[in-house]
N, C-alpha and C. Protein backbone atom coordinates (compact mmCIF):
# COMPACT_ATOMS: atom_id res chain seq x y z
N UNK A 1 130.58 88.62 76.64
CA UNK A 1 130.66 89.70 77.60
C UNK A 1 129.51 90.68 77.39
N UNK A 2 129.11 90.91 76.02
CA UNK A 2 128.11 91.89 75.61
C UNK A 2 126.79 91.55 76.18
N UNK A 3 126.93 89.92 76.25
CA UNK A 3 125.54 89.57 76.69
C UNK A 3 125.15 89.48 78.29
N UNK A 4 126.37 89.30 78.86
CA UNK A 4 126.21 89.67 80.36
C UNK A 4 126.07 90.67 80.65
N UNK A 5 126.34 92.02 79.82
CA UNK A 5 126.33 92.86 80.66
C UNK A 5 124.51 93.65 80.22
N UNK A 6 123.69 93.02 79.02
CA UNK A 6 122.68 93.08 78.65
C UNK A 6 122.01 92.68 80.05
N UNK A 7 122.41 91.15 80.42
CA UNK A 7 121.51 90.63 81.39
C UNK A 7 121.34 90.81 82.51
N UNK A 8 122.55 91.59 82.84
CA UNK A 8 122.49 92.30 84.05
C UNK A 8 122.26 93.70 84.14
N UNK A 9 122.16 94.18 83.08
CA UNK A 9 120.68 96.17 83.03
C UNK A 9 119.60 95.48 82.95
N UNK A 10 119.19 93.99 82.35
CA UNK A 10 118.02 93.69 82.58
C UNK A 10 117.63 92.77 83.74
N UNK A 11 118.27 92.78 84.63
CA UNK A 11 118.10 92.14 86.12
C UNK A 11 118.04 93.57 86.51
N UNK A 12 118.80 94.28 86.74
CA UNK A 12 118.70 95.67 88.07
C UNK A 12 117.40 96.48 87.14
N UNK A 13 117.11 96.39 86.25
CA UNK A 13 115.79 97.49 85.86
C UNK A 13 114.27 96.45 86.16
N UNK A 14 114.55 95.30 86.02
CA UNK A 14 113.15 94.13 86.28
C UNK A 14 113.20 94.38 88.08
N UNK A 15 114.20 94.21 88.59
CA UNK A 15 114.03 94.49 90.06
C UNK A 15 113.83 95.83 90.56
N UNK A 16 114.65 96.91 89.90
CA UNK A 16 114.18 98.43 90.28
C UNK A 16 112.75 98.73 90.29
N UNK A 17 112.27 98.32 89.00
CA UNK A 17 110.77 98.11 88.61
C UNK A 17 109.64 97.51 89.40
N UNK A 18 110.05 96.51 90.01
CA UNK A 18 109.08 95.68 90.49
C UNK A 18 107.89 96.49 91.82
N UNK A 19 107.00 96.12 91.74
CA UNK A 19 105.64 97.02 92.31
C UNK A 19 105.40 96.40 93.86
N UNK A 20 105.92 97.17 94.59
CA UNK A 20 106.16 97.54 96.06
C UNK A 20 104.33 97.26 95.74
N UNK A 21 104.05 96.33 97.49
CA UNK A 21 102.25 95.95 97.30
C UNK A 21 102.18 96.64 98.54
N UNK A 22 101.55 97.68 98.93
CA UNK A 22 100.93 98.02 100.17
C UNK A 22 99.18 98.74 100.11
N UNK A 23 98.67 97.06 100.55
CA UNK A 23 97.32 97.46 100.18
C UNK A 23 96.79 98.32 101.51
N UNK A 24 97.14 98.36 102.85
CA UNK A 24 96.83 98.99 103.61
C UNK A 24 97.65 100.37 103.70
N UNK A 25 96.48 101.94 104.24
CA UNK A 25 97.30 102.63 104.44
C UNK A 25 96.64 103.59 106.00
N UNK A 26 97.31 103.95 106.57
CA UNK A 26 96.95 104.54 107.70
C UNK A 26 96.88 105.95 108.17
N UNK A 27 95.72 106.22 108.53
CA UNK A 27 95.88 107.79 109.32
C UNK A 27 95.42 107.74 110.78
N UNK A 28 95.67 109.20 111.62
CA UNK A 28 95.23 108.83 112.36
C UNK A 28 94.88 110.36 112.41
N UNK A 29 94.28 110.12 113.95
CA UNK A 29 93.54 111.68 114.53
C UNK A 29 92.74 111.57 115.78
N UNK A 30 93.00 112.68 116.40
CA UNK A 30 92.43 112.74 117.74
C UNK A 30 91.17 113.54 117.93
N UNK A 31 90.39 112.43 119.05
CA UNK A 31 89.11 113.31 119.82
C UNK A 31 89.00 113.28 121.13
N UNK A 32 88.86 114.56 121.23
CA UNK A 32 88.89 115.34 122.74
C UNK A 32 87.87 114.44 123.26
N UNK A 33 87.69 114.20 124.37
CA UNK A 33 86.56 113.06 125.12
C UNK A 33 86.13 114.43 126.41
N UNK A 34 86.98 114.87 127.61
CA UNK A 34 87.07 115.60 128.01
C UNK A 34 88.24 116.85 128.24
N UNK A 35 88.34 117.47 129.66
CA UNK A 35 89.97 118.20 129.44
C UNK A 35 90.91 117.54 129.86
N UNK A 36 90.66 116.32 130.49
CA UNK A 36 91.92 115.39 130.86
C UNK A 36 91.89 113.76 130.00
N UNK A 37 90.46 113.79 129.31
CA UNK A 37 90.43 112.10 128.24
C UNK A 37 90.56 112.87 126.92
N UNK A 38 91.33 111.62 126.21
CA UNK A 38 91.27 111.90 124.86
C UNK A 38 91.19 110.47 124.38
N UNK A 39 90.92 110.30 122.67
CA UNK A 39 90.47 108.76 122.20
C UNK A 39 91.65 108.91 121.08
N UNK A 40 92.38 108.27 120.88
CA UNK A 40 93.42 108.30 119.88
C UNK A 40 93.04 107.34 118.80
N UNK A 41 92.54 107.38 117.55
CA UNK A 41 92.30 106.93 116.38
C UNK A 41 92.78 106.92 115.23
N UNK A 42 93.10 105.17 115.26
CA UNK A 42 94.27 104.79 113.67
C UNK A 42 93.06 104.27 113.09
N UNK A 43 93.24 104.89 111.74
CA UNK A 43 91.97 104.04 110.34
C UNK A 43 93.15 103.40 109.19
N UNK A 44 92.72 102.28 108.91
CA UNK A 44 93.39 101.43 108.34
C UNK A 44 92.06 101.41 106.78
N UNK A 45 92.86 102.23 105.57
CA UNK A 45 92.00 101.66 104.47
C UNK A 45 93.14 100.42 103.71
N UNK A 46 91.56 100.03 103.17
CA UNK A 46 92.62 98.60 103.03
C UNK A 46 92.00 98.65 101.16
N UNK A 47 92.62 98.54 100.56
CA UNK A 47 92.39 97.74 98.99
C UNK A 47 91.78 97.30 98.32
N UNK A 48 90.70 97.12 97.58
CA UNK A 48 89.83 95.98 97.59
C UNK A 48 90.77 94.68 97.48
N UNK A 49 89.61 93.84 97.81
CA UNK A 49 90.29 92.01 98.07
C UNK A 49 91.36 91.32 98.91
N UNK A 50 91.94 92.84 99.91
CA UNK A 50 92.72 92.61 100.95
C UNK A 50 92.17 92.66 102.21
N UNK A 51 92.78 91.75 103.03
CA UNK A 51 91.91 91.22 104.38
C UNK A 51 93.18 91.92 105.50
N UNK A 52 92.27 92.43 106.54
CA UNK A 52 93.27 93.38 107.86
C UNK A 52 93.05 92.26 108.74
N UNK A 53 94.22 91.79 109.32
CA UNK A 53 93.44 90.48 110.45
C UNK A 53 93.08 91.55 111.84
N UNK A 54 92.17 90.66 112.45
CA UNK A 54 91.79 91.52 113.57
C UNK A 54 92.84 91.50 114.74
N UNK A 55 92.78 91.97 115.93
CA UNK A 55 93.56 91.60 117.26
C UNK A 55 93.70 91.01 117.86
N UNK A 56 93.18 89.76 117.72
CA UNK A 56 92.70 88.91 118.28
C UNK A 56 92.56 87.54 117.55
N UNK A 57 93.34 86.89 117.18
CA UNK A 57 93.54 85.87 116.30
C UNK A 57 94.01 84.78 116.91
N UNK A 58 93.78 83.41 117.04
CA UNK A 58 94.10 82.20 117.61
C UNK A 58 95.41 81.75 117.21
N UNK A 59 95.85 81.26 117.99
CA UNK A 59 97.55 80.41 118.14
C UNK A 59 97.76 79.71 116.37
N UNK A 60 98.58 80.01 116.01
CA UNK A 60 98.88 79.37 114.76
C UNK A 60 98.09 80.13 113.36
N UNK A 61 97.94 80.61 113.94
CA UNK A 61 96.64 81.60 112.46
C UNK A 61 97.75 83.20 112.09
N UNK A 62 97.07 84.19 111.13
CA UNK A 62 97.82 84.81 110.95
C UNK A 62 98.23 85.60 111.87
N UNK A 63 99.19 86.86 111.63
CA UNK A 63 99.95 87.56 112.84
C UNK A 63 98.83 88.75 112.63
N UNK A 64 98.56 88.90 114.24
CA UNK A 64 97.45 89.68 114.71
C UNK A 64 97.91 91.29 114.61
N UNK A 65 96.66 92.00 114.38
CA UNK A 65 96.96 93.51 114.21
C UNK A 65 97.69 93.80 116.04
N UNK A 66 98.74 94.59 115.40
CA UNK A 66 99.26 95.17 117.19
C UNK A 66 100.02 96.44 117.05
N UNK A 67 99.05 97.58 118.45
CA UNK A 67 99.65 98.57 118.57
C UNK A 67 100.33 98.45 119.95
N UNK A 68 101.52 99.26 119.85
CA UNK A 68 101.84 99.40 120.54
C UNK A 68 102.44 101.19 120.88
N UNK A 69 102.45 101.73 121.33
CA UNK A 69 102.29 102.99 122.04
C UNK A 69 103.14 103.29 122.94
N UNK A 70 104.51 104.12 122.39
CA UNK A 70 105.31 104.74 122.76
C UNK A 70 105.17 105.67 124.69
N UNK A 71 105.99 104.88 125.64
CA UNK A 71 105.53 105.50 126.69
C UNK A 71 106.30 107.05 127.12
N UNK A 72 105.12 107.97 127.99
CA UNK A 72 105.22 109.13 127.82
C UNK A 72 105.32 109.55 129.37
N UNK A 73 105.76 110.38 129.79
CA UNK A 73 105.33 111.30 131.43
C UNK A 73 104.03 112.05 130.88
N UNK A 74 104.05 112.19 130.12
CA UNK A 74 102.37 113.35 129.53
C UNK A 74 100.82 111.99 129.51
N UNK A 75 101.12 111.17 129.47
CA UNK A 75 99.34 110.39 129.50
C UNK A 75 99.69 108.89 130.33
N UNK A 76 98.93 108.22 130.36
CA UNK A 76 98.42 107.10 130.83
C UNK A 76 97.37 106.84 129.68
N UNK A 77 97.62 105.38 129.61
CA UNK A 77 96.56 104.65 128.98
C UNK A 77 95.37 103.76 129.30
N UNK A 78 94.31 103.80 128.84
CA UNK A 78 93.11 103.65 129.59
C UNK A 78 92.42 102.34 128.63
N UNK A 79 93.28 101.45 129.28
CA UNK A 79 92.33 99.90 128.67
C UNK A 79 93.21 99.39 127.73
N UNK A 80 93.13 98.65 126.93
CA UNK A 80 93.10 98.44 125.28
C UNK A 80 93.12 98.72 124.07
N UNK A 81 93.32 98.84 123.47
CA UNK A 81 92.73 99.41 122.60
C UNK A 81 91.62 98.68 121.63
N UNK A 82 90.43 99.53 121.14
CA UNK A 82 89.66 98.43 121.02
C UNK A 82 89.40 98.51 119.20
N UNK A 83 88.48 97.79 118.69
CA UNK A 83 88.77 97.84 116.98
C UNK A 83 86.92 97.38 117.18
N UNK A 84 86.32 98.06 115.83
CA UNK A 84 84.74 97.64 115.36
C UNK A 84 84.49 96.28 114.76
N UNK A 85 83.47 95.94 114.53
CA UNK A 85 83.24 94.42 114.58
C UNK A 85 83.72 94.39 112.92
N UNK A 86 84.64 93.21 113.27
CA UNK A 86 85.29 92.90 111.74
C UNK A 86 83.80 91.58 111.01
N UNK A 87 84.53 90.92 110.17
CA UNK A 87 83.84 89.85 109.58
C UNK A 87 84.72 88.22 110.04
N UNK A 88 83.89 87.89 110.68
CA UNK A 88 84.44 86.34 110.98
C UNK A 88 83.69 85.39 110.23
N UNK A 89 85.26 84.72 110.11
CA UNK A 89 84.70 83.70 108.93
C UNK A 89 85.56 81.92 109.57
N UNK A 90 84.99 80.96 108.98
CA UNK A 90 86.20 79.96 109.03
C UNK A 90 86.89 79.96 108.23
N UNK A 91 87.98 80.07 108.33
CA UNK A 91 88.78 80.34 106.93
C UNK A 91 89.57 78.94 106.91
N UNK A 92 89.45 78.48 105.63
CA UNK A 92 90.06 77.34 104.95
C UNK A 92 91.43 77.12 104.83
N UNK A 93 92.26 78.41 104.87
CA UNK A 93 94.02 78.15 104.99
C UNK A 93 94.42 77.92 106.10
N UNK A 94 93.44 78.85 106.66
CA UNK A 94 93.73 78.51 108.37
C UNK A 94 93.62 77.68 108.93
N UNK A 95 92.42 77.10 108.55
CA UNK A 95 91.83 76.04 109.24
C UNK A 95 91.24 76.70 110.12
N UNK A 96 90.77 77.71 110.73
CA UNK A 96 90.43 78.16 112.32
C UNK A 96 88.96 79.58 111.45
N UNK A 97 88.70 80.11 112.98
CA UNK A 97 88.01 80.98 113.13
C UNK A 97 88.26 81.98 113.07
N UNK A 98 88.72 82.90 111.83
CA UNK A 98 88.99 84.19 112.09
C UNK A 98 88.34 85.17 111.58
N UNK A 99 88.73 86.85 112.33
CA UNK A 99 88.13 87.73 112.12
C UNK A 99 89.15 88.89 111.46
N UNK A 100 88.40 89.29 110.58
CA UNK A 100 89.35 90.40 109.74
C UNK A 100 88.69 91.39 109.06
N UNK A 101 89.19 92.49 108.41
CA UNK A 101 88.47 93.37 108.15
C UNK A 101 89.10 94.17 106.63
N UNK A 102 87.67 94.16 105.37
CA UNK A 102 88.34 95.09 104.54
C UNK A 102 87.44 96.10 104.25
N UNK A 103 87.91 96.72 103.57
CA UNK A 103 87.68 98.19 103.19
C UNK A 103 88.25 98.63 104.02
N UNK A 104 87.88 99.30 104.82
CA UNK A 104 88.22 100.04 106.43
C UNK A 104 88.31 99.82 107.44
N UNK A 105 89.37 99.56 108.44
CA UNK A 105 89.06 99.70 109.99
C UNK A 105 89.37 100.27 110.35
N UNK A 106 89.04 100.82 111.84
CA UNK A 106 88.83 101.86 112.98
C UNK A 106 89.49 101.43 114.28
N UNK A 107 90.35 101.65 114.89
CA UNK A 107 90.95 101.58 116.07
C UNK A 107 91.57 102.40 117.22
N UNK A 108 90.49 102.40 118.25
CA UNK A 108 90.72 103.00 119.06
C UNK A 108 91.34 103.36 120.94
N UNK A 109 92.17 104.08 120.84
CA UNK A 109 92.49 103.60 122.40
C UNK A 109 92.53 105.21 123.36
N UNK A 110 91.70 104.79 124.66
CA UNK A 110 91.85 105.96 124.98
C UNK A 110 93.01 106.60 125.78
N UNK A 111 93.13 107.89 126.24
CA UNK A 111 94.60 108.02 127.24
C UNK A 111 93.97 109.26 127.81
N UNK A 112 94.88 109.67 128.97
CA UNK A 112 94.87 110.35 130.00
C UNK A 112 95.78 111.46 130.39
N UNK A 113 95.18 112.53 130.15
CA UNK A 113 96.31 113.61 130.25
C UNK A 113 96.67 113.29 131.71
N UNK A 114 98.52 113.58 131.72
CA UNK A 114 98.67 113.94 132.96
C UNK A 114 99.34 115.44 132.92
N UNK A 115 99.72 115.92 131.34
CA UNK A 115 100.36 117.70 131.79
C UNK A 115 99.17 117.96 130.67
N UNK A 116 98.90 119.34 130.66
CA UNK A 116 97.74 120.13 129.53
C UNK A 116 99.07 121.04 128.24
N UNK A 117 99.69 120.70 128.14
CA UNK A 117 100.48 120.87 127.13
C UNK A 117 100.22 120.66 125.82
N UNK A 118 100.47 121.23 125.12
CA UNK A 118 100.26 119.53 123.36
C UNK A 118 101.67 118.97 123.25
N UNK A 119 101.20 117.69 122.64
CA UNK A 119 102.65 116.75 122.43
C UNK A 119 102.15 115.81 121.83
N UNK A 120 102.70 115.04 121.59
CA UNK A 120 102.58 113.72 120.45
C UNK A 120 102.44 112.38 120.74
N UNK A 121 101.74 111.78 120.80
CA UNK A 121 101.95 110.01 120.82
C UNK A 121 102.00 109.67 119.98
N UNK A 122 103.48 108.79 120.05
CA UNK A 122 104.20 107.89 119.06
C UNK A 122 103.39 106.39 119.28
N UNK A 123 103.04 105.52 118.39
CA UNK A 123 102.93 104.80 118.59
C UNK A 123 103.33 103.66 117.05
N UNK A 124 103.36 102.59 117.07
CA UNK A 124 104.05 101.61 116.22
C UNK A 124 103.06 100.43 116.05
N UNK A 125 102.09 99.98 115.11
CA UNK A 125 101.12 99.12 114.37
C UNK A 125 101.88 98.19 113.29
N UNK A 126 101.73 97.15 113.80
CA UNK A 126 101.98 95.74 113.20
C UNK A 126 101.28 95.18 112.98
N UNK A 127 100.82 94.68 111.38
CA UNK A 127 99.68 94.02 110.86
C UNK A 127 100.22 92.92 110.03
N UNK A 128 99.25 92.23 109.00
CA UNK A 128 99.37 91.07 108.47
C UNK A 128 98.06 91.19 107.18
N UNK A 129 98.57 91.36 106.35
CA UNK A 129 97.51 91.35 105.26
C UNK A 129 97.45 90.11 103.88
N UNK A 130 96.32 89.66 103.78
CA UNK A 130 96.26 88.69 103.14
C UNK A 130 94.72 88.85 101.68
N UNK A 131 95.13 88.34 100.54
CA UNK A 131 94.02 88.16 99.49
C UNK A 131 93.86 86.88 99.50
N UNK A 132 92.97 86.79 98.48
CA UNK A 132 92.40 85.30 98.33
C UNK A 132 93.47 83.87 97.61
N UNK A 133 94.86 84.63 97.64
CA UNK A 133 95.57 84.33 97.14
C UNK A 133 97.07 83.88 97.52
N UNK A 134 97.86 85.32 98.36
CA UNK A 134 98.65 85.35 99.01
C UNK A 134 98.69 86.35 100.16
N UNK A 135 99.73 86.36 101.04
CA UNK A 135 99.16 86.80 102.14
C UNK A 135 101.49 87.67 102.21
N UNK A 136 101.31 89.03 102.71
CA UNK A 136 102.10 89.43 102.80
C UNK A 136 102.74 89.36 104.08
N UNK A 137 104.31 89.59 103.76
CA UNK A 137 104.78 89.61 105.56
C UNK A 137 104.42 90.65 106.20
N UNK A 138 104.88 90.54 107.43
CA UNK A 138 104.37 91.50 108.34
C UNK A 138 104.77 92.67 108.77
N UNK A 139 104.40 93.72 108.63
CA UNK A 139 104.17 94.87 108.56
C UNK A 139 104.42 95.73 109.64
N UNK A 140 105.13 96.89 109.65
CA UNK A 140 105.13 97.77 110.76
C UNK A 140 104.98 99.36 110.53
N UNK A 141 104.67 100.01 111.13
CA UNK A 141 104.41 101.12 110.15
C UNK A 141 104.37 102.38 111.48
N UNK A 142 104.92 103.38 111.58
CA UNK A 142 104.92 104.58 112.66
C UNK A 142 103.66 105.47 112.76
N UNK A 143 102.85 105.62 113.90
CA UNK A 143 101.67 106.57 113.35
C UNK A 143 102.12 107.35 114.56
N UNK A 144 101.57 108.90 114.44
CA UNK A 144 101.59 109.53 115.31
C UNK A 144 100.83 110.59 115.58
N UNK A 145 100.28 110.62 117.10
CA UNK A 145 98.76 111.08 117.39
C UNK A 145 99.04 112.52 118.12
N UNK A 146 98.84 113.88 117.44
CA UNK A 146 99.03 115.00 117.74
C UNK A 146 97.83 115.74 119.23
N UNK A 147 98.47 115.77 119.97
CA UNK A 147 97.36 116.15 121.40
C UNK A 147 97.72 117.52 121.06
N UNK A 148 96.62 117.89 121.30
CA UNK A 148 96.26 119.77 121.33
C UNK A 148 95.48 120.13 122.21
């Protein structure tokens, strides 16, 4: 009995313990474009030796970066959102052509006032991060873009 109950403070403290991996982390922040455009910008730093997949990733390859953007009566959204040129590579697990990005990426989407108020865009980023090694599940994470 003495020894079960050893092995089980040493199961719940090896698992309490264990090191949560989040090599990506996110901010964001806004730029005024005019009095009715604005550019809403998420930066993704990433870890060394961790890969951000880009938006744009082929059928069967990893799960692609995706925002998605809480809808509002205060803006309209203007396009896409678009991301800076990652590094494409063929990648060997994949088998395919992909593009991904470390150290840093930049992602941007623009919107459209429709009241001159300040208020907030909510929006929700789903990524997929991978090392040369293993590759984590997928990710969701809340950012939110303060209009002034």
């Amino acid at each position: 009995m003495k020894k079960a109950i050893i092995f089980i403070t040493l199961l719940i403290y090896a698992t309490g313990s264990a090191q949560i991996l989040e090599p990506v982390k996110w901010t964001t922040s806004v730029t005024k474009i005019s009095n009715t455009e604005y550019e809403l910008v998420a930066m993704a730093t990433i870890e060394k030796n961790w890969h951000l997949y880009s938006q744009t990733v082929p059928d069967d390859g990893p799960i692609p970066t995706n925002f998605t953007f809480e809808g509002s009566g205060n803006y309209l959204k203007k396009g896409n959102t678009t991301e800076e040129k990652g590094h494409t590579i063929d990648d060997p697990i994949f088998d395919m052509k992909i593009t991904y990005f470390e150290n840093k990426a930049s992602f941007k989407q623009r919107i459209k006032l429709k009241e001159k108020v300040p208020f907030k865009v909510n929006a929700t980023v789903e990524f997929m991060v991978c090392d040369d090694s293993r590759c984590l599940p997928p990710t969701e994470v809340d950012l939110v873009f303060n209009i002034k």
